[in-house]
PDB file of N, CA and C in Angstrom:
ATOM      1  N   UNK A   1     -47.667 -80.347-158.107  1.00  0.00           N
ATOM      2  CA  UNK A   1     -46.486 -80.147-157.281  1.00  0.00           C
ATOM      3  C   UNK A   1     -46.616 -80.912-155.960  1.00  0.00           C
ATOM      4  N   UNK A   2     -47.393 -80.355-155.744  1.00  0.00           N
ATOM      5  CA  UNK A   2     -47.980 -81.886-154.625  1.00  0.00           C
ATOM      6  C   UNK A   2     -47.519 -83.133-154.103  1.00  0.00           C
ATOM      7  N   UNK A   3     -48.240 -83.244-155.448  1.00  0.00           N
ATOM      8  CA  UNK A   3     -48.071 -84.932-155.276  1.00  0.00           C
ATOM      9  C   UNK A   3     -46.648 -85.142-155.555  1.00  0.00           C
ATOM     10  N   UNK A   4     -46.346 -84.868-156.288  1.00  0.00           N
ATOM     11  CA  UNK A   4     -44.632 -84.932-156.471  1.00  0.00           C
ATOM     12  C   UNK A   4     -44.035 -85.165-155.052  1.00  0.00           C
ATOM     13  N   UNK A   5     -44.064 -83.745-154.065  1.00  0.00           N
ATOM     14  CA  UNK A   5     -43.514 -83.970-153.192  1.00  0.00           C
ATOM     15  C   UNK A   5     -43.811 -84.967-152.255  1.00  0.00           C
ATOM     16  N   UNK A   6     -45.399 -85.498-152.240  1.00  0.00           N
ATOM     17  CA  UNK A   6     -45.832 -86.475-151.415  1.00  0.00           C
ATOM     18  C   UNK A   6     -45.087 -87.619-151.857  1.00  0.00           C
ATOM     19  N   UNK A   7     -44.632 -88.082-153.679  1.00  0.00           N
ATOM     20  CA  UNK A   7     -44.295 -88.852-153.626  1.00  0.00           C
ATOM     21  C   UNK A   7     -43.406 -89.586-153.170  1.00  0.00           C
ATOM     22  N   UNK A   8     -42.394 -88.297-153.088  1.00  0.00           N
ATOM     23  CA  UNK A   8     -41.261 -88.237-152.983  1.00  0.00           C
ATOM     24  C   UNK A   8     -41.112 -88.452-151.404  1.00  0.00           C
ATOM     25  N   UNK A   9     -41.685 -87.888-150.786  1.00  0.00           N
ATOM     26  CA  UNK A   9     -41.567 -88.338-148.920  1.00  0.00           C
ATOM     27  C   UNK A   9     -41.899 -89.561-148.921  1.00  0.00           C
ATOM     28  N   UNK A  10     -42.858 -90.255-149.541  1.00  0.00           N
ATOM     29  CA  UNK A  10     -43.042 -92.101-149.477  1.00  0.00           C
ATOM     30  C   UNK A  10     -41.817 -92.744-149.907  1.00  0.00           C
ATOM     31  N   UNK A  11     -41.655 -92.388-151.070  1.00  0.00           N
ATOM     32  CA  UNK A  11     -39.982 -93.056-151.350  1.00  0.00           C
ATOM     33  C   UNK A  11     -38.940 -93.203-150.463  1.00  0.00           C
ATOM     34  N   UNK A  12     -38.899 -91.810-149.780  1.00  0.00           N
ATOM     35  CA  UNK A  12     -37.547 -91.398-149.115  1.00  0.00           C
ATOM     36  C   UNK A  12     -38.547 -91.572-147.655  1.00  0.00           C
ATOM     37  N   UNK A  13     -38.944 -92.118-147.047  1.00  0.00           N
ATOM     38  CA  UNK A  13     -39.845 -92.758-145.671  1.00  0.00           C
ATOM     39  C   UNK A  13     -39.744 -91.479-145.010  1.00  0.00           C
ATOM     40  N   UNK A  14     -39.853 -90.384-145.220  1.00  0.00           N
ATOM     41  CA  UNK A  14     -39.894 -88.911-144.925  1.00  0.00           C
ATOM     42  C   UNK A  14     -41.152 -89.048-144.150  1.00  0.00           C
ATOM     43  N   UNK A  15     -40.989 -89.400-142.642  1.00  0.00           N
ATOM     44  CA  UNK A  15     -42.519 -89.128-142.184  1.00  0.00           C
ATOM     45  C   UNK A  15     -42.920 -88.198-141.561  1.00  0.00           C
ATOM     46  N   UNK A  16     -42.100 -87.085-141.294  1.00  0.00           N
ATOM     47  CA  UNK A  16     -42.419 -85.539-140.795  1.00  0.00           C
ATOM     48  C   UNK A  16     -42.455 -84.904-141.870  1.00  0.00           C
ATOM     49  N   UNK A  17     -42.006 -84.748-143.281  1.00  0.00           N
ATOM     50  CA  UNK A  17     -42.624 -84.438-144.245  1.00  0.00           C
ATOM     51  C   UNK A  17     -43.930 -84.935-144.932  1.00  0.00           C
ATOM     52  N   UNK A  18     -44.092 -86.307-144.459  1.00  0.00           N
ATOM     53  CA  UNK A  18     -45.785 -86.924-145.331  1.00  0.00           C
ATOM     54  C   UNK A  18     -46.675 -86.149-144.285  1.00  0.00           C
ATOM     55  N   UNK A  19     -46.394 -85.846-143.015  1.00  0.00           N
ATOM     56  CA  UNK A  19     -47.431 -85.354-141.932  1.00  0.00           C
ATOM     57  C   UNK A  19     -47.677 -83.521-142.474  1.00  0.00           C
ATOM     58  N   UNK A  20     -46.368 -82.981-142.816  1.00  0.00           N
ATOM     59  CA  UNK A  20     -46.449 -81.320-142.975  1.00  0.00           C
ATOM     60  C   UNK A  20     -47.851 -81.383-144.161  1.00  0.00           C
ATOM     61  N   UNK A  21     -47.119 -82.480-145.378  1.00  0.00           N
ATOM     62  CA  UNK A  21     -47.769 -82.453-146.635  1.00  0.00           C
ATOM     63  C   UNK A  21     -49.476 -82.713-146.601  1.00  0.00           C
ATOM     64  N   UNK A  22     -49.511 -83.590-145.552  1.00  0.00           N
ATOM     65  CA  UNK A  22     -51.047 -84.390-145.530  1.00  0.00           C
ATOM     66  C   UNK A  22     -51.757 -82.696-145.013  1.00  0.00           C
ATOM     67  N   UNK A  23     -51.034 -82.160-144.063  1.00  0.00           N
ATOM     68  CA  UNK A  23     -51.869 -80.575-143.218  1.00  0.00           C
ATOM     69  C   UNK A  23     -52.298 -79.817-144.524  1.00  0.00           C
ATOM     70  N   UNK A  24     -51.118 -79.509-145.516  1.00  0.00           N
ATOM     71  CA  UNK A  24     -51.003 -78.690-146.569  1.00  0.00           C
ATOM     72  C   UNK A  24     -51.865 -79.052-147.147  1.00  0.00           C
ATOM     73  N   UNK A  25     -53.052 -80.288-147.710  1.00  0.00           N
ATOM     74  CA  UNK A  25     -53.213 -80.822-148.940  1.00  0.00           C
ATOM     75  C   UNK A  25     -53.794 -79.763-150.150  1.00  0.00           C
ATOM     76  N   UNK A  26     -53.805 -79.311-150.943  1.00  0.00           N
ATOM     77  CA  UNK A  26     -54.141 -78.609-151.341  1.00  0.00           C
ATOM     78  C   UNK A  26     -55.923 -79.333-152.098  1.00  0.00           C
ATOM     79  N   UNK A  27     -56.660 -77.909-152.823  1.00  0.00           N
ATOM     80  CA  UNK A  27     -57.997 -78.951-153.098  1.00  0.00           C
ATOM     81  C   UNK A  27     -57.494 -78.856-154.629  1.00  0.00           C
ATOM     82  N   UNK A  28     -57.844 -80.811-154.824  1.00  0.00           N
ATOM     83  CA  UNK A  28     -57.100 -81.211-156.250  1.00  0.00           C
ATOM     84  C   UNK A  28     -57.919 -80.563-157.296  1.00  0.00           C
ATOM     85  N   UNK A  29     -57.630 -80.277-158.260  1.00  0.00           N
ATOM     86  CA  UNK A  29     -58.302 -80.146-159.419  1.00  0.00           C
ATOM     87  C   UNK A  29     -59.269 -80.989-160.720  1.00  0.00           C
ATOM     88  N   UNK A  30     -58.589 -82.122-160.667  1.00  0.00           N
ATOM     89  CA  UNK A  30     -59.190 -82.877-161.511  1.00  0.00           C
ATOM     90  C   UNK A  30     -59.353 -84.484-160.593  1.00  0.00           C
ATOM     91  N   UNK A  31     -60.647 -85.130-161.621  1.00  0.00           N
ATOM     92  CA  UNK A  31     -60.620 -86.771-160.735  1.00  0.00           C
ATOM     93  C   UNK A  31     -59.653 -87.588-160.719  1.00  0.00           C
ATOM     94  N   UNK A  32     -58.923 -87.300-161.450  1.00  0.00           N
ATOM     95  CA  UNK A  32     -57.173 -88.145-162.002  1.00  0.00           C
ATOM     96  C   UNK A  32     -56.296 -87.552-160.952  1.00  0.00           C
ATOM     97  N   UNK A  33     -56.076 -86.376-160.618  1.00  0.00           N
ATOM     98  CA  UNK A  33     -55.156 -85.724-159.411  1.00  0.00           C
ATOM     99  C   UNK A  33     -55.860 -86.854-157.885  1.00  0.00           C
ATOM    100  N   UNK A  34     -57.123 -86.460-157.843  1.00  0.00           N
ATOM    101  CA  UNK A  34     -57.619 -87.357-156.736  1.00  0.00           C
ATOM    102  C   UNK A  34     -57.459 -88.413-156.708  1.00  0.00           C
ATOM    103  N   UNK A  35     -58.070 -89.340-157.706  1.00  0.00           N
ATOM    104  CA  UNK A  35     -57.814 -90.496-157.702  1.00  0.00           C
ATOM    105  C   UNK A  35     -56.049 -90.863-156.903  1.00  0.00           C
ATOM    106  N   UNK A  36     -55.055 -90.258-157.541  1.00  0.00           N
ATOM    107  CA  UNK A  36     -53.769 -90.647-157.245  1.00  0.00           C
ATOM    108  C   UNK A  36     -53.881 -90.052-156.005  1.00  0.00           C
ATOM    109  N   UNK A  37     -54.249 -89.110-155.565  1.00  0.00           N
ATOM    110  CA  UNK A  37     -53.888 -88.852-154.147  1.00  0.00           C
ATOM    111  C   UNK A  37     -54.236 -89.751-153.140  1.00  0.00           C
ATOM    112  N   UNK A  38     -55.413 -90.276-153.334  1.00  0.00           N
ATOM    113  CA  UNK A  38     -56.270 -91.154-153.190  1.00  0.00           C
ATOM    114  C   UNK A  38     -55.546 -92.634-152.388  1.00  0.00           C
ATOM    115  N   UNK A  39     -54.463 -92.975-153.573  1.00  0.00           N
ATOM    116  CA  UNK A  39     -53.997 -94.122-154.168  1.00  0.00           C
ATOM    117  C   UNK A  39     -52.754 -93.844-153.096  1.00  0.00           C
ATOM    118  N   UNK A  40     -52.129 -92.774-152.990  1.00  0.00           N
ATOM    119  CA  UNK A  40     -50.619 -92.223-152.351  1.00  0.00           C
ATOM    120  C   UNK A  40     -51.155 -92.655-150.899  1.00  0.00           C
ATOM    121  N   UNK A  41     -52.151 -91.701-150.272  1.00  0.00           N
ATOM    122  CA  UNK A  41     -52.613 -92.165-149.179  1.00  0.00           C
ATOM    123  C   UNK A  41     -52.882 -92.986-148.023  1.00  0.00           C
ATOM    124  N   UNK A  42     -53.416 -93.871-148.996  1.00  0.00           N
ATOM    125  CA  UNK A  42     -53.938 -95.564-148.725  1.00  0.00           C
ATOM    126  C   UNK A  42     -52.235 -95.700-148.583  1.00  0.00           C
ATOM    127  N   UNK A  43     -51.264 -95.343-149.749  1.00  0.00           N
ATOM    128  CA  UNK A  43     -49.839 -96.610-149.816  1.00  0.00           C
ATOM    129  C   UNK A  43     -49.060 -95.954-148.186  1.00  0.00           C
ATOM    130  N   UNK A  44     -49.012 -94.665-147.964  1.00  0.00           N
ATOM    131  CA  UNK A  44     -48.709 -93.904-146.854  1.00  0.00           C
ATOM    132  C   UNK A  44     -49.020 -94.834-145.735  1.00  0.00           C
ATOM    133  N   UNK A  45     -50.111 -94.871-145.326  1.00  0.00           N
ATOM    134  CA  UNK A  45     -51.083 -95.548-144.567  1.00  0.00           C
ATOM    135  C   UNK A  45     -50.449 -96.822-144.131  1.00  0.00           C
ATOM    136  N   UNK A  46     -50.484 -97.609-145.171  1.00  0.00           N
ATOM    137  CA  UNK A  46     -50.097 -99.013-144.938  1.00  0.00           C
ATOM    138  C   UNK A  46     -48.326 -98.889-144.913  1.00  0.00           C
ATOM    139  N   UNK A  47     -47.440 -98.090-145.325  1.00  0.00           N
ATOM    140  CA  UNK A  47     -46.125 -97.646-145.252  1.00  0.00           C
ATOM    141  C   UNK A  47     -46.019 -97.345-143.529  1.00  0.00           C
ATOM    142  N   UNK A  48     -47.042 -96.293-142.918  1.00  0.00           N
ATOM    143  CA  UNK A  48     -46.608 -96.069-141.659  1.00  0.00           C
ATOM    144  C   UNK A  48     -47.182 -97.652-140.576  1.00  0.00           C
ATOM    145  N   UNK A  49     -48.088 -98.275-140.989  1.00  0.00           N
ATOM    146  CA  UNK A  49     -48.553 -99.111-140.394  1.00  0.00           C
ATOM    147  C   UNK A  49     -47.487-100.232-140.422  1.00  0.00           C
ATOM    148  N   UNK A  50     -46.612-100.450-141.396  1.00  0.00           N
ATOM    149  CA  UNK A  50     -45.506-101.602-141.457  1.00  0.00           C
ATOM    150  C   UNK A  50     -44.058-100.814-140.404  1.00  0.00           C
ATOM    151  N   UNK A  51     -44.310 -99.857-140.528  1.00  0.00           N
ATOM    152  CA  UNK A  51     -43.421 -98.757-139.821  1.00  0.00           C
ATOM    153  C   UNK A  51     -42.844 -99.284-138.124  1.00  0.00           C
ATOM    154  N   UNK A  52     -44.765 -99.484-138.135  1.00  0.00           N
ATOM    155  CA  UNK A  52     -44.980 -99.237-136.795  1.00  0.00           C
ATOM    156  C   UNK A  52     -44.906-100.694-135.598  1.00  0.00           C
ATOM    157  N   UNK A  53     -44.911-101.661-136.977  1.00  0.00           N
ATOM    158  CA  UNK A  53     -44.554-103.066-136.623  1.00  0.00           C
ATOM    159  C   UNK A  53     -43.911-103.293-136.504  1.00  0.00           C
ATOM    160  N   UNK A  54     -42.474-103.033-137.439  1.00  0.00           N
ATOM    161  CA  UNK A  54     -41.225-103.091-137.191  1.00  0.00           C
ATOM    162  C   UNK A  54     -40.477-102.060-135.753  1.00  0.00           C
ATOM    163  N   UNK A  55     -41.089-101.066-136.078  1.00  0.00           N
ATOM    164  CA  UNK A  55     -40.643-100.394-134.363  1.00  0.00           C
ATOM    165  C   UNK A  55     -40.943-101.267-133.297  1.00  0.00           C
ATOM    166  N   UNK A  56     -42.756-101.822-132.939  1.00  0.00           N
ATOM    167  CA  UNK A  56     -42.703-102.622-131.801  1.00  0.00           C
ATOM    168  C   UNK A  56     -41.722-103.748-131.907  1.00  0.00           C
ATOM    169  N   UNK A  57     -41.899-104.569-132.819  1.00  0.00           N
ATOM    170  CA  UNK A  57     -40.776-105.458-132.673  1.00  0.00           C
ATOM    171  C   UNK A  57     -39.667-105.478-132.301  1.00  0.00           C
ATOM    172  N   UNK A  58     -38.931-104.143-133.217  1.00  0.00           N
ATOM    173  CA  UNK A  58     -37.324-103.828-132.429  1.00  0.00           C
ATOM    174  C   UNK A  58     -37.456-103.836-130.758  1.00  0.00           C
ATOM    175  N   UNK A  59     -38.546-102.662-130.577  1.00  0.00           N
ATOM    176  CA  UNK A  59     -38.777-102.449-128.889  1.00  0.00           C
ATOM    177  C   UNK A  59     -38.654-103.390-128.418  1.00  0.00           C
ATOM    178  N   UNK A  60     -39.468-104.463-128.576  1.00  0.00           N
ATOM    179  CA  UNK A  60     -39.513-106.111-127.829  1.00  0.00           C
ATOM    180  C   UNK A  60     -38.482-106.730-127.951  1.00  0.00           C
ATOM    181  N   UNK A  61     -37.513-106.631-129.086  1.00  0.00           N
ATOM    182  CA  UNK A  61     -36.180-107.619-129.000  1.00  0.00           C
ATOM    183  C   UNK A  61     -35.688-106.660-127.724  1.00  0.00           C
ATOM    184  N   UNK A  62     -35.131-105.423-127.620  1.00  0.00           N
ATOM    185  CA  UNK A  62     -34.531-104.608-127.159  1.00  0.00           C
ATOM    186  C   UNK A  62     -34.958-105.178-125.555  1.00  0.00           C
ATOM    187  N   UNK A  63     -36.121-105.009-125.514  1.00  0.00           N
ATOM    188  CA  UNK A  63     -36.567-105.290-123.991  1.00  0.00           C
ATOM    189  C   UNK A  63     -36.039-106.722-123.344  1.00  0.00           C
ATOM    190  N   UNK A  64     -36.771-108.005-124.753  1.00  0.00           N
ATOM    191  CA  UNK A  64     -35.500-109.100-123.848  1.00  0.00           C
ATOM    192  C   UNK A  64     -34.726-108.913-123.888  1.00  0.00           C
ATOM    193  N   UNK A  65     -33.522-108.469-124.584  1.00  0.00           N
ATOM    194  CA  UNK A  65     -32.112-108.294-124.459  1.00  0.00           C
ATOM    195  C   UNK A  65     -32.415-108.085-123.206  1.00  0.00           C
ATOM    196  N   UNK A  66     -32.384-106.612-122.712  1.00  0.00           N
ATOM    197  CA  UNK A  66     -32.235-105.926-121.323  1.00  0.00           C
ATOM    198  C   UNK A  66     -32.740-107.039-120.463  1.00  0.00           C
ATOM    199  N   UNK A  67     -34.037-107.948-120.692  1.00  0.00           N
ATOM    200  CA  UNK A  67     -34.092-108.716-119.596  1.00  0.00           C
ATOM    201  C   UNK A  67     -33.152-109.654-119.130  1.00  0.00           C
ATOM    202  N   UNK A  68     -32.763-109.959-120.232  1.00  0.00           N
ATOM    203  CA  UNK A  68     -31.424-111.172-120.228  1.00  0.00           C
ATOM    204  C   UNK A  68     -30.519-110.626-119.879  1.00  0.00           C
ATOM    205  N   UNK A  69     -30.013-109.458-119.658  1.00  0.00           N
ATOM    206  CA  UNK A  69     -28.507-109.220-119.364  1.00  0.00           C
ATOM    207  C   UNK A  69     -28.737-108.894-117.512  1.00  0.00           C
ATOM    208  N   UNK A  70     -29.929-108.145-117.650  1.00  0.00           N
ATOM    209  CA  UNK A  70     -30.207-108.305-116.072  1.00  0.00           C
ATOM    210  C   UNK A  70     -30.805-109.768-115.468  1.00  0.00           C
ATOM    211  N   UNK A  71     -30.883-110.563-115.737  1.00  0.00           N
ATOM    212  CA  UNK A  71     -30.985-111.606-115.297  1.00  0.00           C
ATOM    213  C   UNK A  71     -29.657-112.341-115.305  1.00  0.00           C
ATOM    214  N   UNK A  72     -28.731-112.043-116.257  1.00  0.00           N
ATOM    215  CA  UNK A  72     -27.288-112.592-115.788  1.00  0.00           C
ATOM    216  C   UNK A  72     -26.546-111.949-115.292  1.00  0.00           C
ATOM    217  N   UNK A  73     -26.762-110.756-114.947  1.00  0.00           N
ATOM    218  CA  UNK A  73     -25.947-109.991-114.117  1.00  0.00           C
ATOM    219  C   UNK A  73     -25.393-110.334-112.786  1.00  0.00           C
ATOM    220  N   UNK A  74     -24.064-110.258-112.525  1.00  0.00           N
ATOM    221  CA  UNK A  74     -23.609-110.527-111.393  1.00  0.00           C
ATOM    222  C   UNK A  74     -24.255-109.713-110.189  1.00  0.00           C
ATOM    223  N   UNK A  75     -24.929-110.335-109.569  1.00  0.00           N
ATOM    224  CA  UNK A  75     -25.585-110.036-108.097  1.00  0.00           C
ATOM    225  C   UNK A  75     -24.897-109.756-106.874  1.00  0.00           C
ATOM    226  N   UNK A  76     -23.807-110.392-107.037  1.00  0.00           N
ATOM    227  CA  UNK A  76     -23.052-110.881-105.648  1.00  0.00           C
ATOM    228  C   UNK A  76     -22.894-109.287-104.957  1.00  0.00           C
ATOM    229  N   UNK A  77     -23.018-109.260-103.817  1.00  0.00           N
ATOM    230  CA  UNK A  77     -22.481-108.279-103.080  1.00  0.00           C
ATOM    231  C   UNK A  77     -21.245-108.006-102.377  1.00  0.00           C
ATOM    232  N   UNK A  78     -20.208-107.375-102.964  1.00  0.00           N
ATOM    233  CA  UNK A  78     -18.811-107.403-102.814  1.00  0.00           C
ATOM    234  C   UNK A  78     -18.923-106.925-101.370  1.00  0.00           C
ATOM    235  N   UNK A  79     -17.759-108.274-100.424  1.00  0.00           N
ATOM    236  CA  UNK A  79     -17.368-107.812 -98.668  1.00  0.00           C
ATOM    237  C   UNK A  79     -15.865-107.862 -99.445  1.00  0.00           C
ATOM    238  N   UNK A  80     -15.513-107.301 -97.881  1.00  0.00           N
ATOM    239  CA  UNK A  80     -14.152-107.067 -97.337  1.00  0.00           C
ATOM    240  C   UNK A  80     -13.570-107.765 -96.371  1.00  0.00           C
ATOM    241  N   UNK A  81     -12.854-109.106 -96.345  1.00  0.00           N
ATOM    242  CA  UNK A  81     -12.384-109.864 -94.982  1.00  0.00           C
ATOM    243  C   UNK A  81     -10.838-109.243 -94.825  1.00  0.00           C
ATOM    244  N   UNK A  82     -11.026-108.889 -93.492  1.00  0.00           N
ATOM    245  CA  UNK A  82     -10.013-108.522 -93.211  1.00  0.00           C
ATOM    246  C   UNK A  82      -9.401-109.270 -92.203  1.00  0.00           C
ATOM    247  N   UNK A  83      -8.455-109.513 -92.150  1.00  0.00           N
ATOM    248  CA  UNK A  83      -8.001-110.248 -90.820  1.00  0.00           C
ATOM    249  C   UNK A  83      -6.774-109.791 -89.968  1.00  0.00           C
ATOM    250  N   UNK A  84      -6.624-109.198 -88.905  1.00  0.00           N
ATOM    251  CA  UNK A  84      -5.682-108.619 -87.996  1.00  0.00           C
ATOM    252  C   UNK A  84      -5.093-110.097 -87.201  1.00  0.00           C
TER     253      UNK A  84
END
C-alpha cells in the first residue's frame, strides 16, 4: 500500500505527500518491496533535485525582470511651475 501511494505522489509531483510518506515508511517485508523502495527513492531524490533547479532558475529570471523594469523606470521627480 505504500508504495502505491509513494508512487503515486511521484507521478502527481505531490511533494508534501512524498515528505508525510518518507516519515511513515513502514518496515518492508520482502527484498523485492525494498529493492523498489529503494529504486522510488533515488527517482524522488533526483525528481526534487530537478525541482529545485527549475525553481532557482524561475527566481533568477524573475529577479532580472525586476531589475530591468527598475532600471527603466521613470525617475524624474515631478515639480510644479507656477507662474503669477
Amino acid at each position: 500500500m505504500w508504495l502505491k501511494k509513494f508512487k503515486t505522489a511521484i507521478i502527481l509531483k505531490e511533494f508534501a505527500t512524498m515528505d508525510i510518506l518518507i516519515e511513515q515508511m513502514p518496515q518492508m517485508d520482502s527484498l523485492a518491496k525494498m529493492e523498489e523502495a529503494t529504486y522510488l527513492l533515488h527517482h524522488a531524490k533526483a525528481l526534487l533535485e530537478r525541482e529545485q533547479i527549475t525553481t532557482l532558475h524561475s527566481l533568477q529570471q524573475l529577479k532580472k525582470s525586476i531589475d530591468f523594469l527598475k532600471a527603466t523606470e521613470n525617475s524624474a521627480t515631478p515639480t510644479i511651475n507656477i507662474k503669477l
